[in-house]
PDB file of N, CA and C in Angstrom:
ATOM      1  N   UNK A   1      92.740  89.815  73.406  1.00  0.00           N
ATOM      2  CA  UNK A   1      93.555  88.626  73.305  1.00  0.00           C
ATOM      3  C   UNK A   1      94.247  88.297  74.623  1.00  0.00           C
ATOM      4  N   UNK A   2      94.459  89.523  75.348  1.00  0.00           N
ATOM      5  CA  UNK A   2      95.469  88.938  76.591  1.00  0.00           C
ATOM      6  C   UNK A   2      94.302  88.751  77.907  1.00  0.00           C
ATOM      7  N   UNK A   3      93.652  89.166  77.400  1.00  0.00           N
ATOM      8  CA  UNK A   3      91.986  89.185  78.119  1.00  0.00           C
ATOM      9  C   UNK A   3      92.004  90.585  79.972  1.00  0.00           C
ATOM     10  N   UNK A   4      92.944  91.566  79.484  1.00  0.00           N
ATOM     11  CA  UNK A   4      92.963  92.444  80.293  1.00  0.00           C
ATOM     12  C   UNK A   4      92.101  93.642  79.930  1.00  0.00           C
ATOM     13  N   UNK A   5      91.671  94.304  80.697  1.00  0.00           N
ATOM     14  CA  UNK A   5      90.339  95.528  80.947  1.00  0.00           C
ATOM     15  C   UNK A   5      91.500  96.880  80.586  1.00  0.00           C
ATOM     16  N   UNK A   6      90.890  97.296  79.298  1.00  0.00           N
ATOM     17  CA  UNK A   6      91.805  98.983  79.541  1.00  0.00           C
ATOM     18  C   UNK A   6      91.190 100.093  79.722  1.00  0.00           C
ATOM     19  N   UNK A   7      91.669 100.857  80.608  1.00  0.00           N
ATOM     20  CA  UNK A   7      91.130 102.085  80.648  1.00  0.00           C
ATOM     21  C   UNK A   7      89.754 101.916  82.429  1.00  0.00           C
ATOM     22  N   UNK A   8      90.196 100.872  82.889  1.00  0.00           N
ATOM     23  CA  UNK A   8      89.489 100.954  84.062  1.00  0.00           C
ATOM     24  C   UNK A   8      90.006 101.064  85.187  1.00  0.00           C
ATOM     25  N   UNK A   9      89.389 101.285  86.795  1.00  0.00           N
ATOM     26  CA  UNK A   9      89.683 101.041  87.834  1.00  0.00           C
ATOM     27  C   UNK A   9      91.221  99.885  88.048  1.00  0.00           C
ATOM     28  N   UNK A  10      90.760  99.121  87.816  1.00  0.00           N
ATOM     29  CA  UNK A  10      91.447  97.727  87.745  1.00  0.00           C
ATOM     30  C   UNK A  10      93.266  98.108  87.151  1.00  0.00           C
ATOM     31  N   UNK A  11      93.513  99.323  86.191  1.00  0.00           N
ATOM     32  CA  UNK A  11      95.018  99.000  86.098  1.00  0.00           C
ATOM     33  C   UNK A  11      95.725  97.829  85.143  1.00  0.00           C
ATOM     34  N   UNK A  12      94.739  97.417  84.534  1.00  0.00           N
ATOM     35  CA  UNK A  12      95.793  96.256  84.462  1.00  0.00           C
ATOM     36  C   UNK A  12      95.872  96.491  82.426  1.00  0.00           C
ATOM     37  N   UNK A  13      95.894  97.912  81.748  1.00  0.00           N
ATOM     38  CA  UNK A  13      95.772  98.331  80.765  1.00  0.00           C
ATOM     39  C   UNK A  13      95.477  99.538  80.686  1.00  0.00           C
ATOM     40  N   UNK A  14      96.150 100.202  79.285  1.00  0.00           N
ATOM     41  CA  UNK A  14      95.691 101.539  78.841  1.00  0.00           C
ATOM     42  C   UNK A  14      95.475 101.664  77.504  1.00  0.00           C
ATOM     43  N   UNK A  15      94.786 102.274  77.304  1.00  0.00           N
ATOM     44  CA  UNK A  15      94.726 102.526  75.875  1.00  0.00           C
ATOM     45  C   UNK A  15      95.363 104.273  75.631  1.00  0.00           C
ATOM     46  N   UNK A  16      96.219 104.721  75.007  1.00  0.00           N
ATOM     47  CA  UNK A  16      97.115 106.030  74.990  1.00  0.00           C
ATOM     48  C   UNK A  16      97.355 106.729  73.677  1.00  0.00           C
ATOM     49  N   UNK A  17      96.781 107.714  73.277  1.00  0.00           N
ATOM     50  CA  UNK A  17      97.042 108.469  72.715  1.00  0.00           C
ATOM     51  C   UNK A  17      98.026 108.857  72.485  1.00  0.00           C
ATOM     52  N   UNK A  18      98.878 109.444  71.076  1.00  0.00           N
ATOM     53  CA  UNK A  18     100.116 109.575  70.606  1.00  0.00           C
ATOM     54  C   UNK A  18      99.944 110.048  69.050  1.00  0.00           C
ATOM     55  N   UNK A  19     100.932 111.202  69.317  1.00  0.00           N
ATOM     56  CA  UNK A  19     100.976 111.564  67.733  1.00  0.00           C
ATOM     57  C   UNK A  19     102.324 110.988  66.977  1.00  0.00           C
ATOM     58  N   UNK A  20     102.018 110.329  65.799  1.00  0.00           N
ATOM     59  CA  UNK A  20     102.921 109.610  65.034  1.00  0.00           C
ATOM     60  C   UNK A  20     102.746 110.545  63.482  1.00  0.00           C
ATOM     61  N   UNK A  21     103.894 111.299  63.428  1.00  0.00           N
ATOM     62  CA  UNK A  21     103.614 111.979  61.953  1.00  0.00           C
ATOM     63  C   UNK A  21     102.856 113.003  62.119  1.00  0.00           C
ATOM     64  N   UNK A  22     102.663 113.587  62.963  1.00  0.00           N
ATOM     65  CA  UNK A  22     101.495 114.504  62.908  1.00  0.00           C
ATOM     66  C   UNK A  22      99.754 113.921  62.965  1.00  0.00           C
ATOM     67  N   UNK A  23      99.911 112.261  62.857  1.00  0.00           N
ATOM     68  CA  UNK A  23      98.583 111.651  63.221  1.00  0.00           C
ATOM     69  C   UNK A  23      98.451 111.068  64.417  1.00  0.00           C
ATOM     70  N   UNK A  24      97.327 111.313  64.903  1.00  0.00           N
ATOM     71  CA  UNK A  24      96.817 110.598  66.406  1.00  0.00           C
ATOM     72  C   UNK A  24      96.521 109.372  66.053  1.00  0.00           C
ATOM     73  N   UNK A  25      97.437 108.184  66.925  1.00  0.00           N
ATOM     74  CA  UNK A  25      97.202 107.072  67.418  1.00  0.00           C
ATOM     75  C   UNK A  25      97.022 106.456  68.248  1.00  0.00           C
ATOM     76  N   UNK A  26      96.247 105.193  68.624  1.00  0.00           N
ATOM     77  CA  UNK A  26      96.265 104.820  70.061  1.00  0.00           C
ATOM     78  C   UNK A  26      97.225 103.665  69.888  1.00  0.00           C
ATOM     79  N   UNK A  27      97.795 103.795  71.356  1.00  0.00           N
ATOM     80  CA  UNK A  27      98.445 102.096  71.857  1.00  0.00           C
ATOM     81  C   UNK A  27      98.451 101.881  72.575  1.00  0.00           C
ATOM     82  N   UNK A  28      98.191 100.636  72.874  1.00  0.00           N
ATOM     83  CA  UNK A  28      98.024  99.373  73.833  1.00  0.00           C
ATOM     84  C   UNK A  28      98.873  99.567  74.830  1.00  0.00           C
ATOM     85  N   UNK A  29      98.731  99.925  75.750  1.00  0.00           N
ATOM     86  CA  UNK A  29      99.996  99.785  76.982  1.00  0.00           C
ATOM     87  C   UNK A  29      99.253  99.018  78.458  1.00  0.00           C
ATOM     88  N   UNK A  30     100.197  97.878  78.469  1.00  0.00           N
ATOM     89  CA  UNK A  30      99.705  97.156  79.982  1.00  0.00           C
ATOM     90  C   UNK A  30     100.381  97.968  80.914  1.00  0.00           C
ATOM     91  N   UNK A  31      99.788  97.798  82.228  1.00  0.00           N
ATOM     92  CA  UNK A  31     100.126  98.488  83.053  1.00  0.00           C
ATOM     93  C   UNK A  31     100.458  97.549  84.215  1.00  0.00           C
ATOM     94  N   UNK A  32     101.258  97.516  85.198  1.00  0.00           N
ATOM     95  CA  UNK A  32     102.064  96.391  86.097  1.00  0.00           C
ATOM     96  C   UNK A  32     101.037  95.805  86.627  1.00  0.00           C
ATOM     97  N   UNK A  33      99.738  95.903  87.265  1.00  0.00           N
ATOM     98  CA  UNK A  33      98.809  94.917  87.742  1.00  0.00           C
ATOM     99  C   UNK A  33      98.161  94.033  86.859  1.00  0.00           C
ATOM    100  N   UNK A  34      98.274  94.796  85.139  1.00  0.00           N
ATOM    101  CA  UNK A  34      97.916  93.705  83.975  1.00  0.00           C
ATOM    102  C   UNK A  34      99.122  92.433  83.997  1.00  0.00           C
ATOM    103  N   UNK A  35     100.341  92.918  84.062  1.00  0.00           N
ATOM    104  CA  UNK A  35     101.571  92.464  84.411  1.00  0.00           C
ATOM    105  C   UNK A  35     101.569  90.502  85.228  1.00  0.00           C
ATOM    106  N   UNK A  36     100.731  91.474  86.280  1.00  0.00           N
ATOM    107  CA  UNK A  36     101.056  90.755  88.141  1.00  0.00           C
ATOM    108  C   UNK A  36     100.112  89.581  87.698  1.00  0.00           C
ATOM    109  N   UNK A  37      98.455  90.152  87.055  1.00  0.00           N
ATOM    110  CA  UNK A  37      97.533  89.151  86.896  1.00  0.00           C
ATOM    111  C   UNK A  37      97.978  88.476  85.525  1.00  0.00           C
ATOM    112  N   UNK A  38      98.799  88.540  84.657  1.00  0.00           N
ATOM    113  CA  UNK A  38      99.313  87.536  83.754  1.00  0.00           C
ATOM    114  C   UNK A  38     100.034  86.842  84.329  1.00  0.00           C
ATOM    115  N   UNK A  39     101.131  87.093  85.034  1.00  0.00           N
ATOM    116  CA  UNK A  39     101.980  86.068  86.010  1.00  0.00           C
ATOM    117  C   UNK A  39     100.971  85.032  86.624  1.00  0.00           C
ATOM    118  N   UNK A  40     100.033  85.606  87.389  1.00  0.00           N
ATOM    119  CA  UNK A  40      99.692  84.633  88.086  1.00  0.00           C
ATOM    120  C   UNK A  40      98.515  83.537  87.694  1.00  0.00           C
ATOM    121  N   UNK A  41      98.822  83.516  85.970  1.00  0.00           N
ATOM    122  CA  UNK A  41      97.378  82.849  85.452  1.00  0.00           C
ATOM    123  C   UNK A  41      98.757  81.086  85.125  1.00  0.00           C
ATOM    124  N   UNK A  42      99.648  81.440  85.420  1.00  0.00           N
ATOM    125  CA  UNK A  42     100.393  80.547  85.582  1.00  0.00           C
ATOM    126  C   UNK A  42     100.346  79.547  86.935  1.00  0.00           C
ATOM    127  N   UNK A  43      99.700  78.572  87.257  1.00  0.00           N
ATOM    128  CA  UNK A  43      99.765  77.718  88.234  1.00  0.00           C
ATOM    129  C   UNK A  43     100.579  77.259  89.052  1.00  0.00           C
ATOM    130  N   UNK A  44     101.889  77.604  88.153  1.00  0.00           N
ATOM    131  CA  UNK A  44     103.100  77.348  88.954  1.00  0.00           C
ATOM    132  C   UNK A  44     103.908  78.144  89.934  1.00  0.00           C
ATOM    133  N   UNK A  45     103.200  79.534  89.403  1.00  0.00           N
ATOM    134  CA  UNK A  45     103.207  80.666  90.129  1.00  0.00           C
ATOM    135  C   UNK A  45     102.646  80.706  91.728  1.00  0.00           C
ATOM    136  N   UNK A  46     103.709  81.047  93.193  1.00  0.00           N
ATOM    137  CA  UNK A  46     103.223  80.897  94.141  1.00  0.00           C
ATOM    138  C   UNK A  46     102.838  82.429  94.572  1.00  0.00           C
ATOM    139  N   UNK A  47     103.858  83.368  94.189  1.00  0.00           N
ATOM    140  CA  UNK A  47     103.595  84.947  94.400  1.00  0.00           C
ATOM    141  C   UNK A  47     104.591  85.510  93.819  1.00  0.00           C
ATOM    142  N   UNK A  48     104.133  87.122  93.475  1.00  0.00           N
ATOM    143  CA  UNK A  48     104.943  88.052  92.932  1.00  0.00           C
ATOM    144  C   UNK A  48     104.969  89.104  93.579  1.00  0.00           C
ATOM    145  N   UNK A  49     106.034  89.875  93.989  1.00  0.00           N
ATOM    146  CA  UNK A  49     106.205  90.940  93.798  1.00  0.00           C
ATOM    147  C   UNK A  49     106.550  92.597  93.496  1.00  0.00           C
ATOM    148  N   UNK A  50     106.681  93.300  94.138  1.00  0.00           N
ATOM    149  CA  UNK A  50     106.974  94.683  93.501  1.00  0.00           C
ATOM    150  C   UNK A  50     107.661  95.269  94.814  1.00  0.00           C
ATOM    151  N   UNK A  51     108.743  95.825  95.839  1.00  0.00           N
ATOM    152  CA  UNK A  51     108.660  96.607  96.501  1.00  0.00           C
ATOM    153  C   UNK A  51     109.572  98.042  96.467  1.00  0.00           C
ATOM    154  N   UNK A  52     109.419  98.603  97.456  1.00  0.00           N
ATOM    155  CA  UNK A  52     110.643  99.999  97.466  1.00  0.00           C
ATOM    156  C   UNK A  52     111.452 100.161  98.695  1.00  0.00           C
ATOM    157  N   UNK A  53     112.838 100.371  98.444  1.00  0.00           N
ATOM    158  CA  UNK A  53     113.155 100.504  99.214  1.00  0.00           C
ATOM    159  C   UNK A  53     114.283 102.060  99.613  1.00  0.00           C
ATOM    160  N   UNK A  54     114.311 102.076 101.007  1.00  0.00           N
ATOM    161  CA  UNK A  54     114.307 103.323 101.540  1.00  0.00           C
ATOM    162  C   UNK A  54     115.606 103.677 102.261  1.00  0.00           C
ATOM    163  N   UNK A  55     116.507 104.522 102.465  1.00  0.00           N
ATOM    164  CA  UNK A  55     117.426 105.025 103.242  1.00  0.00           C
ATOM    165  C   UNK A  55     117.911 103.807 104.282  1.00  0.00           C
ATOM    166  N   UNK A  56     116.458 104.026 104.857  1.00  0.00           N
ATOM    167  CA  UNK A  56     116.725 103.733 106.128  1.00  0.00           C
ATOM    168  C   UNK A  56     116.372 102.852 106.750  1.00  0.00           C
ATOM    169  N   UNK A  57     115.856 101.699 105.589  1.00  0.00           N
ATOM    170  CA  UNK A  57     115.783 100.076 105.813  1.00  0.00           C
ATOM    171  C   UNK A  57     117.083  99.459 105.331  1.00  0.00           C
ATOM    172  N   UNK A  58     117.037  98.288 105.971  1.00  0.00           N
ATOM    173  CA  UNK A  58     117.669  97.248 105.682  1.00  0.00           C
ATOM    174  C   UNK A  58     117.794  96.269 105.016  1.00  0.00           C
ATOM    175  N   UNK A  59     119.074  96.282 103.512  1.00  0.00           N
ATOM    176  CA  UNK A  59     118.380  95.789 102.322  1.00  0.00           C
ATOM    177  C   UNK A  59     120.035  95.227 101.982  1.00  0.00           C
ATOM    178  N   UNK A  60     120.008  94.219 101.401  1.00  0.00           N
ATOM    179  CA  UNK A  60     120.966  93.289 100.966  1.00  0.00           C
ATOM    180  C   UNK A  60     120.666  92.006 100.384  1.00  0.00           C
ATOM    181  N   UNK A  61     121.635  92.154  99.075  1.00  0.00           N
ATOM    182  CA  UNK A  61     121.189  91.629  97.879  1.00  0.00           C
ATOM    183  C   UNK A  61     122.532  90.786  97.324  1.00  0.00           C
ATOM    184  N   UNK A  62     123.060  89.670  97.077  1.00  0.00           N
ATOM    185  CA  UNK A  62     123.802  89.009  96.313  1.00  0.00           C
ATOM    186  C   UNK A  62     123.405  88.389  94.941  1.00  0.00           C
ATOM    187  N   UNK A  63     124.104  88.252  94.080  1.00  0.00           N
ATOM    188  CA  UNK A  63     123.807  87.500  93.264  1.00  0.00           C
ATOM    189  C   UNK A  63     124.653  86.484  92.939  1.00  0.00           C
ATOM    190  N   UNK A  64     124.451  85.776  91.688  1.00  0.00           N
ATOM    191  CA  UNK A  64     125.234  84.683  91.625  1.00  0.00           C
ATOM    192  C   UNK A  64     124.661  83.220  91.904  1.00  0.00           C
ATOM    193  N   UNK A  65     125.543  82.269  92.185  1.00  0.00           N
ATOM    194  CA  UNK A  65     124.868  80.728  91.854  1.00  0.00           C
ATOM    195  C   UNK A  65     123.641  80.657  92.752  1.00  0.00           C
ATOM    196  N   UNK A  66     123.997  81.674  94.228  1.00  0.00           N
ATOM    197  CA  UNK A  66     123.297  81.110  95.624  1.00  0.00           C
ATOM    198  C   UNK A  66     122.782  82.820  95.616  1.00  0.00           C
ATOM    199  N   UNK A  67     122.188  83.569  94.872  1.00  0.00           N
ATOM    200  CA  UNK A  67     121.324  84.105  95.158  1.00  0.00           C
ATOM    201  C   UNK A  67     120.626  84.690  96.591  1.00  0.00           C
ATOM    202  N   UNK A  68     120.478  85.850  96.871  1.00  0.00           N
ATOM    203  CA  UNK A  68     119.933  86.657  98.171  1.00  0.00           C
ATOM    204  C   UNK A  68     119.500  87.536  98.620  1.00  0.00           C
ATOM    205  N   UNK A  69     118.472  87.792  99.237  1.00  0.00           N
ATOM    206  CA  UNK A  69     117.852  89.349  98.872  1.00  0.00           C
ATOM    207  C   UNK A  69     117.153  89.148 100.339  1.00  0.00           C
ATOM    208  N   UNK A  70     117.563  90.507 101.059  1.00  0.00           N
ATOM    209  CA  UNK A  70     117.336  90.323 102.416  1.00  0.00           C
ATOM    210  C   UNK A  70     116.478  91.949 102.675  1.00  0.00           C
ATOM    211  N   UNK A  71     115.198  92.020 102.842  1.00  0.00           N
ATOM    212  CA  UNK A  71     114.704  93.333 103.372  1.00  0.00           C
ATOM    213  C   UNK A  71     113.909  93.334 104.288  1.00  0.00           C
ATOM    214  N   UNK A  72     114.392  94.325 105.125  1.00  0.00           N
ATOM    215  CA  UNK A  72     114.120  94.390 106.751  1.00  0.00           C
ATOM    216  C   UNK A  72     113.346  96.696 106.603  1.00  0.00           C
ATOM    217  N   UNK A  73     112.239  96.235 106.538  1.00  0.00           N
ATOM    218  CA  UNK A  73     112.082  98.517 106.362  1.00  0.00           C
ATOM    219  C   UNK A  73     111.991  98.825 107.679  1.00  0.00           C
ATOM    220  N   UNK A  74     112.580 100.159 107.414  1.00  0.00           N
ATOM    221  CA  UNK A  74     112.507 100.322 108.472  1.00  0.00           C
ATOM    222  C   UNK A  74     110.763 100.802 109.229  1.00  0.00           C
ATOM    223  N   UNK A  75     110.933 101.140 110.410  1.00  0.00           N
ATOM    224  CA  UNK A  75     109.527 101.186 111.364  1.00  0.00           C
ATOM    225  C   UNK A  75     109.360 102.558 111.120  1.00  0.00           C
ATOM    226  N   UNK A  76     109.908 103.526 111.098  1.00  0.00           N
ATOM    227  CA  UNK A  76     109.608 105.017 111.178  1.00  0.00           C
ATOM    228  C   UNK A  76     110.733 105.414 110.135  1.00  0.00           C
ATOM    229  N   UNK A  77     110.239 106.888 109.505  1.00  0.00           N
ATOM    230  CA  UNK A  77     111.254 107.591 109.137  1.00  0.00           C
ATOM    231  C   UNK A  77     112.164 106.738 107.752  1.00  0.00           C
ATOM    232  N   UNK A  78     111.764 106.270 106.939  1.00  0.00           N
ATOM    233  CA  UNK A  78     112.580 105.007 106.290  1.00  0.00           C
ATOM    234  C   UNK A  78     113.146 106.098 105.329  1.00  0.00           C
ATOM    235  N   UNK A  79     113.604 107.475 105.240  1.00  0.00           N
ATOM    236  CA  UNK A  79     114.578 108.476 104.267  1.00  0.00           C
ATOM    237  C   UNK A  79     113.890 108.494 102.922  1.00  0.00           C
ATOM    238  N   UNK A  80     115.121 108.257 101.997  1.00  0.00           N
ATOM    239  CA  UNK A  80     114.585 108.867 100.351  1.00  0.00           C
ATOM    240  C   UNK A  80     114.452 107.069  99.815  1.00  0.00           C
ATOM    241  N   UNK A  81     113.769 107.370  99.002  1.00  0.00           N
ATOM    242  CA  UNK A  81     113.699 106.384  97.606  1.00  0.00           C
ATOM    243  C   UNK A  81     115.022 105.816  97.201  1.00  0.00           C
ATOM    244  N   UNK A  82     115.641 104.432  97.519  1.00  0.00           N
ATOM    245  CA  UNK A  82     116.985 104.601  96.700  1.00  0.00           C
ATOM    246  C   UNK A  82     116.587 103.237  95.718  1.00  0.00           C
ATOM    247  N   UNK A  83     115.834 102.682  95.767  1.00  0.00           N
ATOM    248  CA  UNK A  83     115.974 101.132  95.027  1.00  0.00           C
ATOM    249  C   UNK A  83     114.584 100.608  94.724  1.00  0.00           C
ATOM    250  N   UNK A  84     114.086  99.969  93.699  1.00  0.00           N
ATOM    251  CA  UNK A  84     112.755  99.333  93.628  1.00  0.00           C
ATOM    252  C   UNK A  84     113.485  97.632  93.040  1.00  0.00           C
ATOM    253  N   UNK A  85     112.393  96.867  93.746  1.00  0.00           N
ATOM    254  CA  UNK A  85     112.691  95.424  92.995  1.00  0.00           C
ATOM    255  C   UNK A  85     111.467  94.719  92.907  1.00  0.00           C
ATOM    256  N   UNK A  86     111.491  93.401  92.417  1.00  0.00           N
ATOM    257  CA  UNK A  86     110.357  92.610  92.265  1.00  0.00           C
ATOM    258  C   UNK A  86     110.948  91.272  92.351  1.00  0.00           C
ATOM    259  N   UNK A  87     110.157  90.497  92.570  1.00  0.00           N
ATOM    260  CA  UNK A  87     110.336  88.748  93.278  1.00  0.00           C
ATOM    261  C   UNK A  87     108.968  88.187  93.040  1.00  0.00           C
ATOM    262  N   UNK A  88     109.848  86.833  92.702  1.00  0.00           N
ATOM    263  CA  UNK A  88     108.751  85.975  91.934  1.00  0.00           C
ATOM    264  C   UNK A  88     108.985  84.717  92.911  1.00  0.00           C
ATOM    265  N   UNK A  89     108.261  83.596  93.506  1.00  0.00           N
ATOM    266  CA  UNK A  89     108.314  82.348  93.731  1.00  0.00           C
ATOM    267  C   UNK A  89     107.498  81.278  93.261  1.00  0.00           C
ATOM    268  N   UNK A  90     107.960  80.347  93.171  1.00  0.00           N
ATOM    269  CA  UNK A  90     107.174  79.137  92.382  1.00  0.00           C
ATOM    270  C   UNK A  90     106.785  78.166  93.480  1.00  0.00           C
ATOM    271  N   UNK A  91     105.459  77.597  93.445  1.00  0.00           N
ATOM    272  CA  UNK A  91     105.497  76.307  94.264  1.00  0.00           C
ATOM    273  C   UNK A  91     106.276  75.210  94.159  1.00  0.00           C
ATOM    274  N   UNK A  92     107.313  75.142  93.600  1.00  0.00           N
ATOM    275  CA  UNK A  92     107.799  74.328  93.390  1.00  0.00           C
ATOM    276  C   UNK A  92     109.392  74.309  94.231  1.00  0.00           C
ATOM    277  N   UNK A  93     109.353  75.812  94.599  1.00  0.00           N
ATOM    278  CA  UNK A  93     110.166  76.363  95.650  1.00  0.00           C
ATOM    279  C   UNK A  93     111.250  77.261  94.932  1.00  0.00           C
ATOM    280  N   UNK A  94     111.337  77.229  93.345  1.00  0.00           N
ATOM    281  CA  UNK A  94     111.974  77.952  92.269  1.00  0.00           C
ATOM    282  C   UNK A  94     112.084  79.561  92.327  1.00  0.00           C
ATOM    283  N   UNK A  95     112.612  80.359  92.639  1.00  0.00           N
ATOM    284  CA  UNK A  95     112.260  81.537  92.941  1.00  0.00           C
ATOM    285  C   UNK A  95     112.916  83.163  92.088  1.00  0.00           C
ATOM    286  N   UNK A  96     113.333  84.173  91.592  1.00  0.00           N
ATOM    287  CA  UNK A  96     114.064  84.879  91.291  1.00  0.00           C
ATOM    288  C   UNK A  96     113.779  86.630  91.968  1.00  0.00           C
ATOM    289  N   UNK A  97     114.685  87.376  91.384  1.00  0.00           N
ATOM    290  CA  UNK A  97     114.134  88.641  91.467  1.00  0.00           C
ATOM    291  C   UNK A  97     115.025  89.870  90.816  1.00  0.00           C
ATOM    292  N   UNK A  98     114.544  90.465  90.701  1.00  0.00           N
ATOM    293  CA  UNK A  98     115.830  91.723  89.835  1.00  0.00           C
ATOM    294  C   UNK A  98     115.417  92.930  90.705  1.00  0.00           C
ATOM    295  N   UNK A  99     116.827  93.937  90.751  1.00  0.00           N
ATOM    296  CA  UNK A  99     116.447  94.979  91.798  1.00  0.00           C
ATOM    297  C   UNK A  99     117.175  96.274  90.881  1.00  0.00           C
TER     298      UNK A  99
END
């Protein structure tokens, strides 16, 4: 129905095993590139995405009416894992993101 491939190369679905009651079941689980390619079956959609960010880049974020999200990584050495986010823009110039 959502017309995504599970259980392949591609990512974009799983099919998962699970015991419920003591019985084995499967379920449906999309996986974020099933995600990325549903977003973008939307036309209005200009890009999405996913990134991480690190120690030792440069990252600043407001929220509110006027919205802002500023990332600069660093070139070498970018430290530990502290933050993941994702960003969406519209051709229409409409844009969001959550971090």
């Amino acid at each position: 129905q959502l017309g995504l491939e599970p259980n392949t190369p591609l990512g974009q679905a799983y099919l998962i095993p699970y015991k419920n009651h003591g019985k084995l079941e499967c379920q449906f689980q999309i996986g974020y590139k099933g995600l990325i390619d549903m977003v973008y079956r939307n036309d209005n959609i200009k890009t999405v995405q996913a990134q991480c960010v690190y120690g030792n880049d440069v990252f600043e974020y407001e929220l509110g009416l006027e919205p802002k999200l500023v990332h600069k990584p660093a070139i070498k050495d970018r430290g530990e894992l502290l933050l993941v986010y994702a960003l969406w823009k519209a051709k229409n110039g409409g844009y969001g993101f959550e971090v």
